[in-house]
C-alpha atoms as a PDB file:
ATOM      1  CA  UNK A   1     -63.466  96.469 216.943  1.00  0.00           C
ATOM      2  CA  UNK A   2     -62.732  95.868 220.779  1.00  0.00           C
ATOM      3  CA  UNK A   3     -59.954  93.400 222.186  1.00  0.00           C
ATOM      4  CA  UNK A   4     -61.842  90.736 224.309  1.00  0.00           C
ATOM      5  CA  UNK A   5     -58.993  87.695 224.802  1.00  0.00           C
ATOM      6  CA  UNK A   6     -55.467  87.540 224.451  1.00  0.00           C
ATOM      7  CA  UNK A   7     -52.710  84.611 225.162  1.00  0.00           C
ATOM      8  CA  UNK A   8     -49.470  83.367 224.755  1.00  0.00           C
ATOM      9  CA  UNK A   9     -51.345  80.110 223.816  1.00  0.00           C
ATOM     10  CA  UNK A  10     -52.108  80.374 220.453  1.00  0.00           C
ATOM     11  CA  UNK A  11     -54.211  77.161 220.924  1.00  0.00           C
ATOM     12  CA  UNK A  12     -56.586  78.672 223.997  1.00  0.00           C
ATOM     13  CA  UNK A  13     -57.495  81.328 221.633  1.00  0.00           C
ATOM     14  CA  UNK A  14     -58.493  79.338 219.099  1.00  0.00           C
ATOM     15  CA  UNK A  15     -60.111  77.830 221.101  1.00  0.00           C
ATOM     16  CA  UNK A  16     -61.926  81.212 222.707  1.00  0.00           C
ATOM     17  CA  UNK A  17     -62.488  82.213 219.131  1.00  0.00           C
ATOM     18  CA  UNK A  18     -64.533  78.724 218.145  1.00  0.00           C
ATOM     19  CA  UNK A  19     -66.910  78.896 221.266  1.00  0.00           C
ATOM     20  CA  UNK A  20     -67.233  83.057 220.680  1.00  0.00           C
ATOM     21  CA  UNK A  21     -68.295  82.307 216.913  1.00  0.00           C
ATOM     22  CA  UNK A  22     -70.215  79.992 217.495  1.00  0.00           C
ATOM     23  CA  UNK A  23     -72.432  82.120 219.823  1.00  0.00           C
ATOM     24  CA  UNK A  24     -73.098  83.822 216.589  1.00  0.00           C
ATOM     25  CA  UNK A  25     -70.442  86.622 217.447  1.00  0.00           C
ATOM     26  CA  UNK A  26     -68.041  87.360 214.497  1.00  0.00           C
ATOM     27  CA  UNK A  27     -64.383  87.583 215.130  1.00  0.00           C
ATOM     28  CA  UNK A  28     -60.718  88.568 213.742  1.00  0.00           C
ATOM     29  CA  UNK A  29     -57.289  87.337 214.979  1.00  0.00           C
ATOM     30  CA  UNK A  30     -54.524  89.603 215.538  1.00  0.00           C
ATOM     31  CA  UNK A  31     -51.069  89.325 215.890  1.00  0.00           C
ATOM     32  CA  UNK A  32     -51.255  85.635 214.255  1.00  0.00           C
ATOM     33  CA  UNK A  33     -47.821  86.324 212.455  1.00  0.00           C
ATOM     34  CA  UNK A  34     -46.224  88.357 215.010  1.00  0.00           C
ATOM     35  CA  UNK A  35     -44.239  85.484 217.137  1.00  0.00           C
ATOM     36  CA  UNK A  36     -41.238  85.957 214.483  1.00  0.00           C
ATOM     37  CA  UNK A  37     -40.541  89.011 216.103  1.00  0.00           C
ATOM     38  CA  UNK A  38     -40.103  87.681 219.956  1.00  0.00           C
ATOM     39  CA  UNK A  39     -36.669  89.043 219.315  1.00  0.00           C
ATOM     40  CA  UNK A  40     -37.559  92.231 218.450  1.00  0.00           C
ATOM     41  CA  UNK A  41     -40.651  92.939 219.990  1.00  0.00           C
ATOM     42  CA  UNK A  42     -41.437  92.217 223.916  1.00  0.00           C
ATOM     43  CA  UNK A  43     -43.317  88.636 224.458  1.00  0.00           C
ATOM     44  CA  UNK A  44     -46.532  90.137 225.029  1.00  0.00           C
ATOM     45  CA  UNK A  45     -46.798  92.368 221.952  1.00  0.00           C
ATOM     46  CA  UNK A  46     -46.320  88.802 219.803  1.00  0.00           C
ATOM     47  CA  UNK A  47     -49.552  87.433 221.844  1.00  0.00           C
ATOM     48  CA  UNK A  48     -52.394  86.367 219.525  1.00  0.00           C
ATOM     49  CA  UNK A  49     -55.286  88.524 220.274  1.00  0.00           C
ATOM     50  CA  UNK A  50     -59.142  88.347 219.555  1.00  0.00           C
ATOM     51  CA  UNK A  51     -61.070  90.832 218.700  1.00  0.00           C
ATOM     52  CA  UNK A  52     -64.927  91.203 218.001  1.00  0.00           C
ATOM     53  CA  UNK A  53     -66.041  93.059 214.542  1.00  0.00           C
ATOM     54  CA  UNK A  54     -68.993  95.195 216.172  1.00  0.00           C
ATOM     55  CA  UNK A  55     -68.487  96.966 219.481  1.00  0.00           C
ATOM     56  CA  UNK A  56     -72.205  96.034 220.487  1.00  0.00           C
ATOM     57  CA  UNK A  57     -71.275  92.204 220.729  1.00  0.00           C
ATOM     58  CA  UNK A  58     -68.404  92.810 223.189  1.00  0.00           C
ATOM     59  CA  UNK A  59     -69.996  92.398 226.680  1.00  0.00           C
ATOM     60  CA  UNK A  60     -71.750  89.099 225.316  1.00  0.00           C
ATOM     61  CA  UNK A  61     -68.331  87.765 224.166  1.00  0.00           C
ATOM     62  CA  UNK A  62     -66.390  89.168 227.710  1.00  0.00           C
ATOM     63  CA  UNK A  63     -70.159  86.986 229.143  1.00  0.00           C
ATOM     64  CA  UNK A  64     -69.298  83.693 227.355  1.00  0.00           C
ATOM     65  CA  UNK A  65     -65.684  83.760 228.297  1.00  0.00           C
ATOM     66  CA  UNK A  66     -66.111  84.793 231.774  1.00  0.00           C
ATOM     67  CA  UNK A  67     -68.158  81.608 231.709  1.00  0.00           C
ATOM     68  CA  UNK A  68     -65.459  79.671 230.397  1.00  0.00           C
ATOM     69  CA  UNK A  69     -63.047  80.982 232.995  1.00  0.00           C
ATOM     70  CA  UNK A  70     -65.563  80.533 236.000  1.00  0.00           C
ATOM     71  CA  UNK A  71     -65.722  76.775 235.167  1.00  0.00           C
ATOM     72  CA  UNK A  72     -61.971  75.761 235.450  1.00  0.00           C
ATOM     73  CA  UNK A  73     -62.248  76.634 239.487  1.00  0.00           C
ATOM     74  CA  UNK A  74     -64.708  73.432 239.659  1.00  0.00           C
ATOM     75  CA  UNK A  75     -63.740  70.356 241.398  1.00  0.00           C
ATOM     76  CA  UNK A  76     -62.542  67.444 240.536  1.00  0.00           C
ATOM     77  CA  UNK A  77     -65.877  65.013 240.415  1.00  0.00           C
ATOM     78  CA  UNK A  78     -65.912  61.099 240.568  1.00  0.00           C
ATOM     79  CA  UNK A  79     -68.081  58.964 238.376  1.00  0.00           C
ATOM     80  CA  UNK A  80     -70.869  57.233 240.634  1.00  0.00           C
ATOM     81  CA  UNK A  81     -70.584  54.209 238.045  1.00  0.00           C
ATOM     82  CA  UNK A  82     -66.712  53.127 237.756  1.00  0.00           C
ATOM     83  CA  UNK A  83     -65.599  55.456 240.787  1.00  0.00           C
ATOM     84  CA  UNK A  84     -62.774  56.772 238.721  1.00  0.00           C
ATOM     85  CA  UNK A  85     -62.162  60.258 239.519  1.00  0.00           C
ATOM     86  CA  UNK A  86     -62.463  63.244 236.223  1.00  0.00           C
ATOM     87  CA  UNK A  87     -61.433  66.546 236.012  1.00  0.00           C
ATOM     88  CA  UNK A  88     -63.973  69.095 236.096  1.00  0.00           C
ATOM     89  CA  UNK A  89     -63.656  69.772 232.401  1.00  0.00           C
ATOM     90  CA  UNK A  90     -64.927  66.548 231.395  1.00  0.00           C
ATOM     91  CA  UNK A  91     -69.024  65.974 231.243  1.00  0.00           C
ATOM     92  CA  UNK A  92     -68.773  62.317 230.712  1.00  0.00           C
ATOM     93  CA  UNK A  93     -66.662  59.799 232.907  1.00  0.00           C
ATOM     94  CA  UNK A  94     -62.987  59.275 230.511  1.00  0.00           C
ATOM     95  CA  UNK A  95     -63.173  55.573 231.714  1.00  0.00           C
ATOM     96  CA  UNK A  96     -66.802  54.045 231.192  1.00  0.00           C
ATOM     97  CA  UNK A  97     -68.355  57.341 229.657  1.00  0.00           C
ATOM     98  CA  UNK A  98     -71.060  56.946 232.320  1.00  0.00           C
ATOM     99  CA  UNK A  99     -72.646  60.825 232.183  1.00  0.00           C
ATOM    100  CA  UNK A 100     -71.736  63.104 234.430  1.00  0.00           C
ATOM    101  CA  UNK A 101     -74.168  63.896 237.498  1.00  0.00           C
END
C-alpha cells in the first residue's frame, strides 16, 4: 500500500477517495479515528490519509488527483446567458443552469 493524499479536511479526502474509486482504483482510509489524540499526538499525525491497496495503481491515482488540483487554478468564468459570474468549479451556470462554454 502507498500513501497518495492526506488532509486536515476529513471532507476533501472523502472526497479524493470517491473520485479515486471510482476510477476503478481501490482504497483504505487511515488515521480516521486518530483526531482524539490532537492532544497527544502532533496535528499532522491525526490527518486522515489515503492510501491505494496495490502499489501498481499509485501513479494513476497521484494522475487523477493532480488533475483535480490543476483545475482549482482556473478562472472565474461568466455565463454568456444570464451574465452572472461562476467559479471555476462549477460546469453549469448556479443561476439559470445555462451549460458552461
Amino acid at each position: 500500500m502507498k500513501l497518495v493524499y492526506t488532509q486536515e479536511n476529513r471532507f476533501l479526502v472523502n472526497n479524493i477517495r470517491n473520485i479515486v474509486e471510482n476510477a476503478g482504483i481501490k482504497t483504505v482510509l487511515r488515521n480516521e479515528y486518530a483526531s482524539s489524540a490532537a492532544g497527544d499526538l502532533s496535528p499532522f499525525d491525526t490527518w486522515l490519509e489515503l492510501w491505494v491497496v496495490n502499489d501498481s495503481d499509485y501513479a494513476e491515482a497521484m494522475k487523477i488527483i493532480e488533475a483535480i488540483s490543476s483545475n482549482k487554478n482556473e478562472d472565474d468564468w461568466v455565463c454568456e446567458q444570464c451574465g452572472e459570474k461562476n467559479d471555476s468549479s462549477f460546469d453549469i451556470c448556479w443561476q439559470c443552469q445555462h451549460v458552461r462554454p
